[in-house]
Structure formats: C-alpha cells, structure tokens
PDB file of N, CA and C in Angstrom:
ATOM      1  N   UNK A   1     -31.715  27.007 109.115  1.00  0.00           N
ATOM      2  CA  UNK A   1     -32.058  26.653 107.746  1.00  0.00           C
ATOM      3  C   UNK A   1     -31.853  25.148 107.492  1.00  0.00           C
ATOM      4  N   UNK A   2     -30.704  24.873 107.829  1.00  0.00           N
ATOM      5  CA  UNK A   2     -30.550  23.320 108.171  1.00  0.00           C
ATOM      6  C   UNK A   2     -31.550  22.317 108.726  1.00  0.00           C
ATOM      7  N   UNK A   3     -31.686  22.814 109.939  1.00  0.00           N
ATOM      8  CA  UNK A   3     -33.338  22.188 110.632  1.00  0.00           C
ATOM      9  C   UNK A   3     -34.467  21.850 109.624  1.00  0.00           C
ATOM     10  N   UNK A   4     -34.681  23.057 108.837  1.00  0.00           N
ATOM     11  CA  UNK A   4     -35.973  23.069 108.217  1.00  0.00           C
ATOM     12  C   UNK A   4     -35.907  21.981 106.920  1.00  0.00           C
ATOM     13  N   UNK A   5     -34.664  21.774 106.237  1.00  0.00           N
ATOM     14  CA  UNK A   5     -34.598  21.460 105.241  1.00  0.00           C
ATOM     15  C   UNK A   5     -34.796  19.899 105.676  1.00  0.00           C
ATOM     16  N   UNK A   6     -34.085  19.248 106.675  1.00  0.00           N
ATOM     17  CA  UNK A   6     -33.773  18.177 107.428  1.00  0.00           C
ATOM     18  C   UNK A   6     -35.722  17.909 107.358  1.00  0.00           C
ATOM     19  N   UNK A   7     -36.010  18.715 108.207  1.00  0.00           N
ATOM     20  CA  UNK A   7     -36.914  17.851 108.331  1.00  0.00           C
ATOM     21  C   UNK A   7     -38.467  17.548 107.221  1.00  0.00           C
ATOM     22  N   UNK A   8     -38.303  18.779 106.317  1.00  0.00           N
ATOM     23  CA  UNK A   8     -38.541  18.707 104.671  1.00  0.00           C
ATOM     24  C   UNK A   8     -37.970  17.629 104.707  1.00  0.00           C
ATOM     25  N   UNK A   9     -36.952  17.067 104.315  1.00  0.00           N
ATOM     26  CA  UNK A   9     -36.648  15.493 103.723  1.00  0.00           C
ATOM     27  C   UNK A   9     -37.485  14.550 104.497  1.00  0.00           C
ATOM     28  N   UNK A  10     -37.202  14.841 105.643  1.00  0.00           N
ATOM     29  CA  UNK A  10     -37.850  13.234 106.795  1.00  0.00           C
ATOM     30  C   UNK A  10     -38.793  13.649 106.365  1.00  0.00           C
ATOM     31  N   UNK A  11     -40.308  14.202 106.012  1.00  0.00           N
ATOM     32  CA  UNK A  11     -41.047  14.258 106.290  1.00  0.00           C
ATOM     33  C   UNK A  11     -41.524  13.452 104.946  1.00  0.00           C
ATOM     34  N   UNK A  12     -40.909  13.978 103.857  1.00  0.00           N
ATOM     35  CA  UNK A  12     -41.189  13.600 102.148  1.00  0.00           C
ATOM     36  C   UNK A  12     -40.781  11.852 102.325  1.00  0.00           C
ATOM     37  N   UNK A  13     -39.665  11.573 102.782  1.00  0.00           N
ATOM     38  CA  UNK A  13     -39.610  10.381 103.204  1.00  0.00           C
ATOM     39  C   UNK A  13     -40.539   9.008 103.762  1.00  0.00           C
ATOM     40  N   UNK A  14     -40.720  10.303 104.819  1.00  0.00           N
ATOM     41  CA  UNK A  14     -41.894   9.381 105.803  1.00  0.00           C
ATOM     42  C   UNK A  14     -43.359   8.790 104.750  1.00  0.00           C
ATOM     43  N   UNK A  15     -43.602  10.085 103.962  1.00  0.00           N
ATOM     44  CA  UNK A  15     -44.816  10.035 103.116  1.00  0.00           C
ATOM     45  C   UNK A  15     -44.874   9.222 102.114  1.00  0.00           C
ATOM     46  N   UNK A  16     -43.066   9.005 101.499  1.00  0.00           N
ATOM     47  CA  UNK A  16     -42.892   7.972 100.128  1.00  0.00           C
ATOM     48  C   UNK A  16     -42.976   6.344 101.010  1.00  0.00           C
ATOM     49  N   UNK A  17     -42.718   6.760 102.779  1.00  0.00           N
ATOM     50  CA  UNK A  17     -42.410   4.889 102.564  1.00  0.00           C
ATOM     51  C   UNK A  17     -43.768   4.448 102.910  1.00  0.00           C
ATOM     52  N   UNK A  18     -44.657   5.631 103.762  1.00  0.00           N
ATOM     53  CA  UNK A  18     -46.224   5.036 103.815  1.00  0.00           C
ATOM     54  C   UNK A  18     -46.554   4.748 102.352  1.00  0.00           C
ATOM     55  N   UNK A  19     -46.489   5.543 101.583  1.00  0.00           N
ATOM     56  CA  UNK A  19     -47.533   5.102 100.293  1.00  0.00           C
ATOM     57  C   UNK A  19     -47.003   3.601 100.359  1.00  0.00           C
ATOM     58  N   UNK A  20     -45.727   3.453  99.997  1.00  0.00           N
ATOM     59  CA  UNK A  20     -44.904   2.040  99.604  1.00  0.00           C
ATOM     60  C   UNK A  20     -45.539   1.111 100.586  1.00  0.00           C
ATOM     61  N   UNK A  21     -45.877   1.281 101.729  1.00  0.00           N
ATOM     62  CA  UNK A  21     -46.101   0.158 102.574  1.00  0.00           C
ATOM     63  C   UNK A  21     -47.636   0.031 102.308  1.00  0.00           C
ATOM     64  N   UNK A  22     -48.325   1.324 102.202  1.00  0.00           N
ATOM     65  CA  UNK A  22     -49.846   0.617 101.940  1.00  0.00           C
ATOM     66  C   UNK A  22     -50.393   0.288 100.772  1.00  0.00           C
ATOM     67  N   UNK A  23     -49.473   0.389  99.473  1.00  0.00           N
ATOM     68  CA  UNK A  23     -49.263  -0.129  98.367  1.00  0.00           C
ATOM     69  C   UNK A  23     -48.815  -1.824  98.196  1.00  0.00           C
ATOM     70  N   UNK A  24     -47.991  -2.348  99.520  1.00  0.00           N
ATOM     71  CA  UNK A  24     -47.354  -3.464  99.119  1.00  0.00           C
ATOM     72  C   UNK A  24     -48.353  -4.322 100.439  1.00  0.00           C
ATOM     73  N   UNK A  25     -49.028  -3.824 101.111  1.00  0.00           N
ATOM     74  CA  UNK A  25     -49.996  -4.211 101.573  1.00  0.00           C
ATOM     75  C   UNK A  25     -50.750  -4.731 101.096  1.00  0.00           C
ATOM     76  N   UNK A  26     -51.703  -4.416 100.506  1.00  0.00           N
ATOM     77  CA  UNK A  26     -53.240  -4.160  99.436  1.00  0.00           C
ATOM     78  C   UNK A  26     -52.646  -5.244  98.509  1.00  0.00           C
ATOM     79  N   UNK A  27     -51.153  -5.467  97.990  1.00  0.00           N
ATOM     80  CA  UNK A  27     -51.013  -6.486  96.993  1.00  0.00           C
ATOM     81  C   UNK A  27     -50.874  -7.661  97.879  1.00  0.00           C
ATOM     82  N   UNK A  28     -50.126  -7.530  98.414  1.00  0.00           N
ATOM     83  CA  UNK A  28     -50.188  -8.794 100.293  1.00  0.00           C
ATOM     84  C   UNK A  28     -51.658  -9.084 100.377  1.00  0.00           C
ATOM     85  N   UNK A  29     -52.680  -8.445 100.872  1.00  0.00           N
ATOM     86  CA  UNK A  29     -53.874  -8.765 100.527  1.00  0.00           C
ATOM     87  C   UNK A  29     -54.735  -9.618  99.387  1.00  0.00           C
ATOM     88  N   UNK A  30     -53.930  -8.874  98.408  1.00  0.00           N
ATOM     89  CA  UNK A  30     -54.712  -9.529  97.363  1.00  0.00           C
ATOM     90  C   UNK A  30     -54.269 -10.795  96.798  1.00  0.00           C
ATOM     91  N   UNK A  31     -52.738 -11.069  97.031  1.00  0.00           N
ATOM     92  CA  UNK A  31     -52.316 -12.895  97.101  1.00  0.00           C
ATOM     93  C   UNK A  31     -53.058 -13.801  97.797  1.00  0.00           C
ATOM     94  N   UNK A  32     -53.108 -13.245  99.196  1.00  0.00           N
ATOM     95  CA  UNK A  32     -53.711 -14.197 100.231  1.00  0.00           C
ATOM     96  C   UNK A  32     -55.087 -14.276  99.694  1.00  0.00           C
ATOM     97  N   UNK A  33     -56.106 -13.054  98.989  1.00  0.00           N
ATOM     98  CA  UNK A  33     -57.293 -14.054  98.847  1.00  0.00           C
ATOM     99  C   UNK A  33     -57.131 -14.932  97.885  1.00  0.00           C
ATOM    100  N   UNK A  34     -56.165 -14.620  96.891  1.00  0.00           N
ATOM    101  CA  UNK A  34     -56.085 -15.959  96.067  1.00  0.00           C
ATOM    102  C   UNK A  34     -55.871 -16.671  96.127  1.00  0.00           C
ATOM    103  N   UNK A  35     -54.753 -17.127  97.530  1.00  0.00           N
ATOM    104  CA  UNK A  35     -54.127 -18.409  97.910  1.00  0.00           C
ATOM    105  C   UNK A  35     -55.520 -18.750  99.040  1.00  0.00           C
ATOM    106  N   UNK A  36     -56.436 -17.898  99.219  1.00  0.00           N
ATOM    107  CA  UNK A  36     -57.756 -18.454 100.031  1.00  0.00           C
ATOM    108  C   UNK A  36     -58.898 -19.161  98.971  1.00  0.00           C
ATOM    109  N   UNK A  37     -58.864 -18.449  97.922  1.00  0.00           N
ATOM    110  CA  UNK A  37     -60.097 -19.291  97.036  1.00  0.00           C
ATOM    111  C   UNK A  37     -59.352 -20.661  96.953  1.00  0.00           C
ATOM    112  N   UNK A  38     -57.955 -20.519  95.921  1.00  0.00           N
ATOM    113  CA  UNK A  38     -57.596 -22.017  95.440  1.00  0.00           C
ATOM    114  C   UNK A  38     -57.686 -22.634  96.937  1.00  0.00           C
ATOM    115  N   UNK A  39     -57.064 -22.522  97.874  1.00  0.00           N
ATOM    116  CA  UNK A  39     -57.497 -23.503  99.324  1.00  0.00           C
ATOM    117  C   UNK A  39     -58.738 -24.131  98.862  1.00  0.00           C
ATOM    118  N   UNK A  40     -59.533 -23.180  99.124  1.00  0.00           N
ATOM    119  CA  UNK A  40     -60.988 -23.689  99.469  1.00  0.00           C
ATOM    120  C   UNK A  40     -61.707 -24.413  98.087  1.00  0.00           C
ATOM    121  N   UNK A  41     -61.486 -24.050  97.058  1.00  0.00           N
ATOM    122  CA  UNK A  41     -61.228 -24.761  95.855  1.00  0.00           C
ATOM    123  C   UNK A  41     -60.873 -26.596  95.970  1.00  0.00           C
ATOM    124  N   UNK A  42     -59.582 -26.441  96.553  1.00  0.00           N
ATOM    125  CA  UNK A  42     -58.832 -28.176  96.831  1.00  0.00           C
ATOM    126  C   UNK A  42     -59.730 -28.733  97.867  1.00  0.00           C
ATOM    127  N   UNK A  43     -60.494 -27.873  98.934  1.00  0.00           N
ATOM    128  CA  UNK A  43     -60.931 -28.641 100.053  1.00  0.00           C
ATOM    129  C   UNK A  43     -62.118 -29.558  99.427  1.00  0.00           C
ATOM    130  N   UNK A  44     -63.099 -28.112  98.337  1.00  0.00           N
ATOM    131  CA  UNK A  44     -63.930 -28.524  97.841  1.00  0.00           C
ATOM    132  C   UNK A  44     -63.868 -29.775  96.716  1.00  0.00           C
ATOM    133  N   UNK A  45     -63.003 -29.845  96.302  1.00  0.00           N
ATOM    134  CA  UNK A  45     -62.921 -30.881  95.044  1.00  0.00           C
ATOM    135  C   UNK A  45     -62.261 -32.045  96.177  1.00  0.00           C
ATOM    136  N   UNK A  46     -61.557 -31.938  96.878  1.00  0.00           N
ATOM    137  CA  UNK A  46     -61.529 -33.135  98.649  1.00  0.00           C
ATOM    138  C   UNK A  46     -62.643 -33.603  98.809  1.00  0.00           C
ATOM    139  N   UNK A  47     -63.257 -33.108  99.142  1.00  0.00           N
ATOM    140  CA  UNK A  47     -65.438 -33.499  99.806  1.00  0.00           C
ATOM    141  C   UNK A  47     -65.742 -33.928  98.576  1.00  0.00           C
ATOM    142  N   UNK A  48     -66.046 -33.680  97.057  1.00  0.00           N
ATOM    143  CA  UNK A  48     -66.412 -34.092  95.860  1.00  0.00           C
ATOM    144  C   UNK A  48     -65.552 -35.827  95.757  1.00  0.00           C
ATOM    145  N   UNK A  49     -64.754 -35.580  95.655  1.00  0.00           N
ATOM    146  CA  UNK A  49     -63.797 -37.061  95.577  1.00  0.00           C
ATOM    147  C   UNK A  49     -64.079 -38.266  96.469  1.00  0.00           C
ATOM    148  N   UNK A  50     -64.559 -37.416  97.259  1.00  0.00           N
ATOM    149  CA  UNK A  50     -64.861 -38.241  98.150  1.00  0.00           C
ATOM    150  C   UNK A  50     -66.842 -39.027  98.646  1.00  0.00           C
ATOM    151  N   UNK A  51     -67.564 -38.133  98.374  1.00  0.00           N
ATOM    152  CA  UNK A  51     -68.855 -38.274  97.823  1.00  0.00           C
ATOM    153  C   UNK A  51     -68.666 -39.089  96.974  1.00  0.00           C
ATOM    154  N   UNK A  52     -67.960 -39.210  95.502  1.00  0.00           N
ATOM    155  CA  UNK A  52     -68.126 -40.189  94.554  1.00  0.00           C
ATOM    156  C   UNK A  52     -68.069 -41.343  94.619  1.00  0.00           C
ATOM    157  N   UNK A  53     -66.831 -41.117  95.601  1.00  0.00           N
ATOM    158  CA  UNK A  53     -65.993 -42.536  95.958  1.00  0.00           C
ATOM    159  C   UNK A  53     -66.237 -43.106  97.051  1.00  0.00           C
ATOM    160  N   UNK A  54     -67.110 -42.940  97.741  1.00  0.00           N
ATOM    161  CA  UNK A  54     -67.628 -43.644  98.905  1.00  0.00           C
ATOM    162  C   UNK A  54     -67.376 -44.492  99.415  1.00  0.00           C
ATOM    163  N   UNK A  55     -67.783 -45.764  98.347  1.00  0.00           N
ATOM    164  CA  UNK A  55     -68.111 -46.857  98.405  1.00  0.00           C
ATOM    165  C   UNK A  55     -66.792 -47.736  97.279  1.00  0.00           C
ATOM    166  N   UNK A  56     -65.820 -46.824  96.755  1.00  0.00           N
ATOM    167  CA  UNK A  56     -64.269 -47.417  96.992  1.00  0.00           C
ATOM    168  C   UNK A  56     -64.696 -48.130  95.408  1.00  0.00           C
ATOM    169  N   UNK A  57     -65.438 -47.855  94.529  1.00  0.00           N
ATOM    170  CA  UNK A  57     -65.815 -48.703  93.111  1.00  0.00           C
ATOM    171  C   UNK A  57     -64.925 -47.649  92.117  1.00  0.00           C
ATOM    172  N   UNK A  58     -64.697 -46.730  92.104  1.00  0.00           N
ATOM    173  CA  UNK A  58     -63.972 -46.091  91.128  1.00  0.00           C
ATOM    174  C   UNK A  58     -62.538 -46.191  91.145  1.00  0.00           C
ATOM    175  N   UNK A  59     -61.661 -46.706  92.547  1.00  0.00           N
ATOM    176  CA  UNK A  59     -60.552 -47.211  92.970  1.00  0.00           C
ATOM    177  C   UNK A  59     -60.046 -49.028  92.714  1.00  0.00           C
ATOM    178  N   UNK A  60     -61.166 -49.202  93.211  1.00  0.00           N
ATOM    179  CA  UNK A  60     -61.182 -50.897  92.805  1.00  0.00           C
ATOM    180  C   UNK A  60     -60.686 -50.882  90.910  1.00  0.00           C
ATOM    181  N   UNK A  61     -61.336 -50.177  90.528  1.00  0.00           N
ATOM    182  CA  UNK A  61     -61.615 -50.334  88.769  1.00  0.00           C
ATOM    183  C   UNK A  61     -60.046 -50.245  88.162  1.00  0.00           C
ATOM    184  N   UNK A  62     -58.999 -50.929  87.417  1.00  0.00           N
ATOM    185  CA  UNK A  62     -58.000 -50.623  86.887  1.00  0.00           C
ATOM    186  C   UNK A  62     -57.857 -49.304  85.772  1.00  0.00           C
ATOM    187  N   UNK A  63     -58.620 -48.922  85.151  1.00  0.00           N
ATOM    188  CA  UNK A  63     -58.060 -47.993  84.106  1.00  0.00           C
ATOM    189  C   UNK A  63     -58.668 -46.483  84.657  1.00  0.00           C
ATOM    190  N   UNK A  64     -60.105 -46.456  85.587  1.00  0.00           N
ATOM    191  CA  UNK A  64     -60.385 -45.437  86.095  1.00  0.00           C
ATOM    192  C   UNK A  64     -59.507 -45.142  87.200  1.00  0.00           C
ATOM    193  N   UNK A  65     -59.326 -46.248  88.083  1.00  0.00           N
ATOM    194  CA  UNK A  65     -58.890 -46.099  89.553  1.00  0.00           C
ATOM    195  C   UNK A  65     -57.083 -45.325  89.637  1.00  0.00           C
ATOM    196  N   UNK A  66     -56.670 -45.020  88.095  1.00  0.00           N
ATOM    197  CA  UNK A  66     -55.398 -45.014  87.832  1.00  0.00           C
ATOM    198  C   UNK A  66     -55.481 -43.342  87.844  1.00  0.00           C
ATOM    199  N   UNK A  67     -56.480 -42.910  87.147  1.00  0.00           N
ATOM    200  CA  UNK A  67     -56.684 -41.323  87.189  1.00  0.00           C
ATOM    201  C   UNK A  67     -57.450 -40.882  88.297  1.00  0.00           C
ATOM    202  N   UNK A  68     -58.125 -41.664  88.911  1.00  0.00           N
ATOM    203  CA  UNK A  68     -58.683 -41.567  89.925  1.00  0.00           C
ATOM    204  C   UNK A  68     -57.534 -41.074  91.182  1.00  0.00           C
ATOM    205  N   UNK A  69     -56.970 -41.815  91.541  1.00  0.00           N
ATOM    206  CA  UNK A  69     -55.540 -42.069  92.480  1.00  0.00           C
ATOM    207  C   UNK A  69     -54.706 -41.078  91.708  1.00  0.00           C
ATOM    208  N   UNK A  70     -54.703 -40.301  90.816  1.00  0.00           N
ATOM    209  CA  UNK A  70     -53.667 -39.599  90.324  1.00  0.00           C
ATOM    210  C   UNK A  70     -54.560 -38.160  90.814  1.00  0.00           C
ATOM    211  N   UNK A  71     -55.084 -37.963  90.666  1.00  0.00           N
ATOM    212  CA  UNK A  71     -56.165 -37.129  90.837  1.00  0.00           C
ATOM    213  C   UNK A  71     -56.435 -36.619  92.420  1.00  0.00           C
ATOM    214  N   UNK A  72     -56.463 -38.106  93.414  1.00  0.00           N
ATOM    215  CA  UNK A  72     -56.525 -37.905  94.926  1.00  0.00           C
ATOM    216  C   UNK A  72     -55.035 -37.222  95.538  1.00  0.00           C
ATOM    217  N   UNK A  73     -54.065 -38.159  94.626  1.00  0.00           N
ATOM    218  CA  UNK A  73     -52.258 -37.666  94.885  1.00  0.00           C
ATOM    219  C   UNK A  73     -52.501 -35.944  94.929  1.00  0.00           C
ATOM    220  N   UNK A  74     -53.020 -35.292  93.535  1.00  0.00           N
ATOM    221  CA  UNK A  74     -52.635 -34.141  92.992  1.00  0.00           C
ATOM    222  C   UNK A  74     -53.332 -33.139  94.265  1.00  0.00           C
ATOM    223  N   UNK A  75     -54.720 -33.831  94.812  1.00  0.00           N
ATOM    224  CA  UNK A  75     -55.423 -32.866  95.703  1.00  0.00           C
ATOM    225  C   UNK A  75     -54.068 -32.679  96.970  1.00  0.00           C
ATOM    226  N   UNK A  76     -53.458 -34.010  97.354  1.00  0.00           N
ATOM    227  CA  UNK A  76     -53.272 -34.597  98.784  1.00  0.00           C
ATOM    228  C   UNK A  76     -51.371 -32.731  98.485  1.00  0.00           C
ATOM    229  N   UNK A  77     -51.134 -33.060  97.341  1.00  0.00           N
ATOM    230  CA  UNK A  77     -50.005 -32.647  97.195  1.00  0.00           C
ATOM    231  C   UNK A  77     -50.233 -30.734  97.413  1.00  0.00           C
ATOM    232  N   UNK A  78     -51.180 -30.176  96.860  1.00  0.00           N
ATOM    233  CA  UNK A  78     -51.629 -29.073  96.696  1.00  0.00           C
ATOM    234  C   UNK A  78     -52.025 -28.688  97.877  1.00  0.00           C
ATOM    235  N   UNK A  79     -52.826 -29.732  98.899  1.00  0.00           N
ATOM    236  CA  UNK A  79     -53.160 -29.395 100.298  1.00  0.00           C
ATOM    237  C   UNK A  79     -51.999 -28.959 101.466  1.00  0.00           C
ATOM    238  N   UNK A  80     -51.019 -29.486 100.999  1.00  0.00           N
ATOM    239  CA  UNK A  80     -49.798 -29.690 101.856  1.00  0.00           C
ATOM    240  C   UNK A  80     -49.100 -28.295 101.748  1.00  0.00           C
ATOM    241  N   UNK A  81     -49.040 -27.558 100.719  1.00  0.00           N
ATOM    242  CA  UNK A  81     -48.840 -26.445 100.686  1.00  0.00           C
ATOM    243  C   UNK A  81     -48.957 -24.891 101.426  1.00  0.00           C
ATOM    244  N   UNK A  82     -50.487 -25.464 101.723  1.00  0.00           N
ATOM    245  CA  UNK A  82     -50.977 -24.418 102.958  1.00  0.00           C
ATOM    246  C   UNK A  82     -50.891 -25.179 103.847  1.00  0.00           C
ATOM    247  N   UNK A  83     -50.593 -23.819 104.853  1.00  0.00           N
ATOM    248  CA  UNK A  83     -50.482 -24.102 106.462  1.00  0.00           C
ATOM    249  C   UNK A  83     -51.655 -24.065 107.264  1.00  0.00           C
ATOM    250  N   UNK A  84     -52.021 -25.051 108.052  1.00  0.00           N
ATOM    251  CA  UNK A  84     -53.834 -25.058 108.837  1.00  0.00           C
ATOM    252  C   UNK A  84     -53.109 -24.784 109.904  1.00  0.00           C
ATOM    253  N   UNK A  85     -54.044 -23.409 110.348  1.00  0.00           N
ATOM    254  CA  UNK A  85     -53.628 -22.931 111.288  1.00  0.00           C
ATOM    255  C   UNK A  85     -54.891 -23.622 111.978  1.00  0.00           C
ATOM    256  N   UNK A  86     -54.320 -23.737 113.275  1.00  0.00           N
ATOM    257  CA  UNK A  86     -54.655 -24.516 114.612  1.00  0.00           C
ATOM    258  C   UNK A  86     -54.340 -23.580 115.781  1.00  0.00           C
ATOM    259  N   UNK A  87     -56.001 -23.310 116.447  1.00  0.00           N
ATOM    260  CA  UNK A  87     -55.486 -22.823 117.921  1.00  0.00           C
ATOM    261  C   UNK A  87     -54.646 -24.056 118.919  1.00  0.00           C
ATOM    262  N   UNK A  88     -53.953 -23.142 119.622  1.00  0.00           N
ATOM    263  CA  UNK A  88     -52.815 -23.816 120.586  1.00  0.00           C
ATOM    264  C   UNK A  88     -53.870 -25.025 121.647  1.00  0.00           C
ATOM    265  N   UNK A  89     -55.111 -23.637 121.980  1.00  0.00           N
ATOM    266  CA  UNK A  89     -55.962 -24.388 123.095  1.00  0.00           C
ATOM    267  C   UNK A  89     -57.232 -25.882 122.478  1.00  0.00           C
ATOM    268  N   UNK A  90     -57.020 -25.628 121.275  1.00  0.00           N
ATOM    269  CA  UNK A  90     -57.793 -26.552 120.762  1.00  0.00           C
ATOM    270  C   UNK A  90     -56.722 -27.881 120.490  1.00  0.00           C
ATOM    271  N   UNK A  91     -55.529 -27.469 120.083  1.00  0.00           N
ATOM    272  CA  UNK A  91     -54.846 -28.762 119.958  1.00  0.00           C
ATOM    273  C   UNK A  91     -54.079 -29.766 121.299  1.00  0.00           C
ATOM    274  N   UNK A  92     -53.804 -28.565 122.134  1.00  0.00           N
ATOM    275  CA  UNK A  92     -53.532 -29.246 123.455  1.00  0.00           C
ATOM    276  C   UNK A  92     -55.156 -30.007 123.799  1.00  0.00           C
ATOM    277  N   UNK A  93     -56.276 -29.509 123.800  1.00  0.00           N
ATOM    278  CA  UNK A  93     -57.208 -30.586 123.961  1.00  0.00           C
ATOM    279  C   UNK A  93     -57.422 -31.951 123.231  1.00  0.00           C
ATOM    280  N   UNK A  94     -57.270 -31.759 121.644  1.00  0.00           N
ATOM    281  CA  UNK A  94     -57.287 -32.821 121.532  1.00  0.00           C
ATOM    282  C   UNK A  94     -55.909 -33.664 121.558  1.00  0.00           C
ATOM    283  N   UNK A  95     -54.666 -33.711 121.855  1.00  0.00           N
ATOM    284  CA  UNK A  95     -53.870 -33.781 122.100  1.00  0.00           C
ATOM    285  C   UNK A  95     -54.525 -35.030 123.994  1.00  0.00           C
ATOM    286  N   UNK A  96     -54.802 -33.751 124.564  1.00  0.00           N
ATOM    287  CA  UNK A  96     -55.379 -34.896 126.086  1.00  0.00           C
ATOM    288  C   UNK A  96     -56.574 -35.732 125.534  1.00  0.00           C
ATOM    289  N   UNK A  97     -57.311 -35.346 124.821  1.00  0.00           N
ATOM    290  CA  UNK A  97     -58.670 -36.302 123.887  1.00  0.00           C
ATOM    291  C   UNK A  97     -57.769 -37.544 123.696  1.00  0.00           C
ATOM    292  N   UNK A  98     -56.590 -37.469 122.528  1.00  0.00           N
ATOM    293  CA  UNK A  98     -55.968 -38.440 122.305  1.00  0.00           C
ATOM    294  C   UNK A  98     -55.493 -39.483 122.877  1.00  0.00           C
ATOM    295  N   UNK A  99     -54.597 -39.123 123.912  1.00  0.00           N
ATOM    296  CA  UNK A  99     -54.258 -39.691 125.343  1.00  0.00           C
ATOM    297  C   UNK A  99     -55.603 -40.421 126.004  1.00  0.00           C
ATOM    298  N   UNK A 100     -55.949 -40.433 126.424  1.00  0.00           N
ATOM    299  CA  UNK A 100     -57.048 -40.544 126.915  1.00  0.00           C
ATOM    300  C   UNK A 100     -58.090 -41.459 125.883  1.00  0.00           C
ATOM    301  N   UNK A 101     -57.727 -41.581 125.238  1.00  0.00           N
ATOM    302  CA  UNK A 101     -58.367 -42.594 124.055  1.00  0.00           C
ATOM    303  C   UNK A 101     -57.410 -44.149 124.148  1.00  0.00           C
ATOM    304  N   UNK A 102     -56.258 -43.472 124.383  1.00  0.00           N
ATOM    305  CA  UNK A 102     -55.348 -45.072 123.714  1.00  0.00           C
ATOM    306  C   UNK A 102     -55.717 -45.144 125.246  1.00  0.00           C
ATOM    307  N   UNK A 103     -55.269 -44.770 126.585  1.00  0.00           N
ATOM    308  CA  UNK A 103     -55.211 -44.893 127.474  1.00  0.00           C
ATOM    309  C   UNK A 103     -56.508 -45.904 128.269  1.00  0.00           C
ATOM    310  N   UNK A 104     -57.448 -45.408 127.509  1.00  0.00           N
ATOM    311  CA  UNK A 104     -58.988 -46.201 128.014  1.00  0.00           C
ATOM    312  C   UNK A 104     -59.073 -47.410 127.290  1.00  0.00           C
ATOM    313  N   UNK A 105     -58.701 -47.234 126.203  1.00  0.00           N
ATOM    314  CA  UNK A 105     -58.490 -48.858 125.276  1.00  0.00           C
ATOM    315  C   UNK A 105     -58.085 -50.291 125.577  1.00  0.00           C
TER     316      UNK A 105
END
C-alpha cells in the first residue's frame, strides 16, 4: 500500500514540475524575443545614424552635434548590453586574418 501511494505522489509531482518547467519556458521564450526585436531595433537605428551622418555635418554642427553625440552614446550604451555571439571557428580566423595583416604591413 505504501508502494502505491509513493509512487501516486512521484508521479503527481513529476506532472506539477513539467507543467512548471514548460510554463517558465514559453515565458523564457517570450523575453528573449523581446530582448531580440529591441537588439535589432538599436542595430537598426545604428545603420540610420549612420546613413545621415555620413559625411560627419550633423557632428561638426554645435547645438545639433550635441544631441546628435548624445543620441550615438545612448545607441553605443544599449548595444553593450547584449552579448554577440561569435562562432569560435570564425573568430580564430579572423584572429589569424588579423595577424597576418599587421604582420604583412
């Protein structure tokens, strides 16, 4: 009788911590796409800032170039936040790319 009851519990157990885990999953999920739009959001307003500013006239300017530069800070600060993931085999290449650059110089 013992046996049976035992494993009645483990079993009710087992079933409360799946729900819990594929419950706290699905919300795990659903942060990361949000921390994926705003990313791609900052990259995009990165490429925009930079299209405008091309040619370095909105920086030169004192009263624009002040929100301007406050504006490049706020992207540079928000970027730093996420982590760019990098394959190992792509960075050891450019890593020898690098080498191999000062080295030929």
């Amino acid at each position: 009788m013992l046996y049976i009851i035992t494993t009645i519990l483990f079993v009710i157990l087992a079933i409360f911590f799946a729900i819990i885990s594929f419950y706290a999953l699905r919300r795990i999920n659903d942060y990361e796409n949000i921390i994926l739009n705003i990313n791609n959001t900052i990259e995009s307003i990165n490429r925009q800032l930079k299209l405008i500013d091309d040619k370095g006239h909105f920086e030169a300017d004192d009263e624009v170039g002040f929100f301007f530069d406050e504006i490049k800070q706020l992207g540079l600060e928000l970027e730093q936040l996420f982590e760019i993931e990098v394959d190992d085999d792509k960075e050891e290449k450019k890593e020898e790319q690098d080498i191999f650059r000062h080295t030929s110089s």
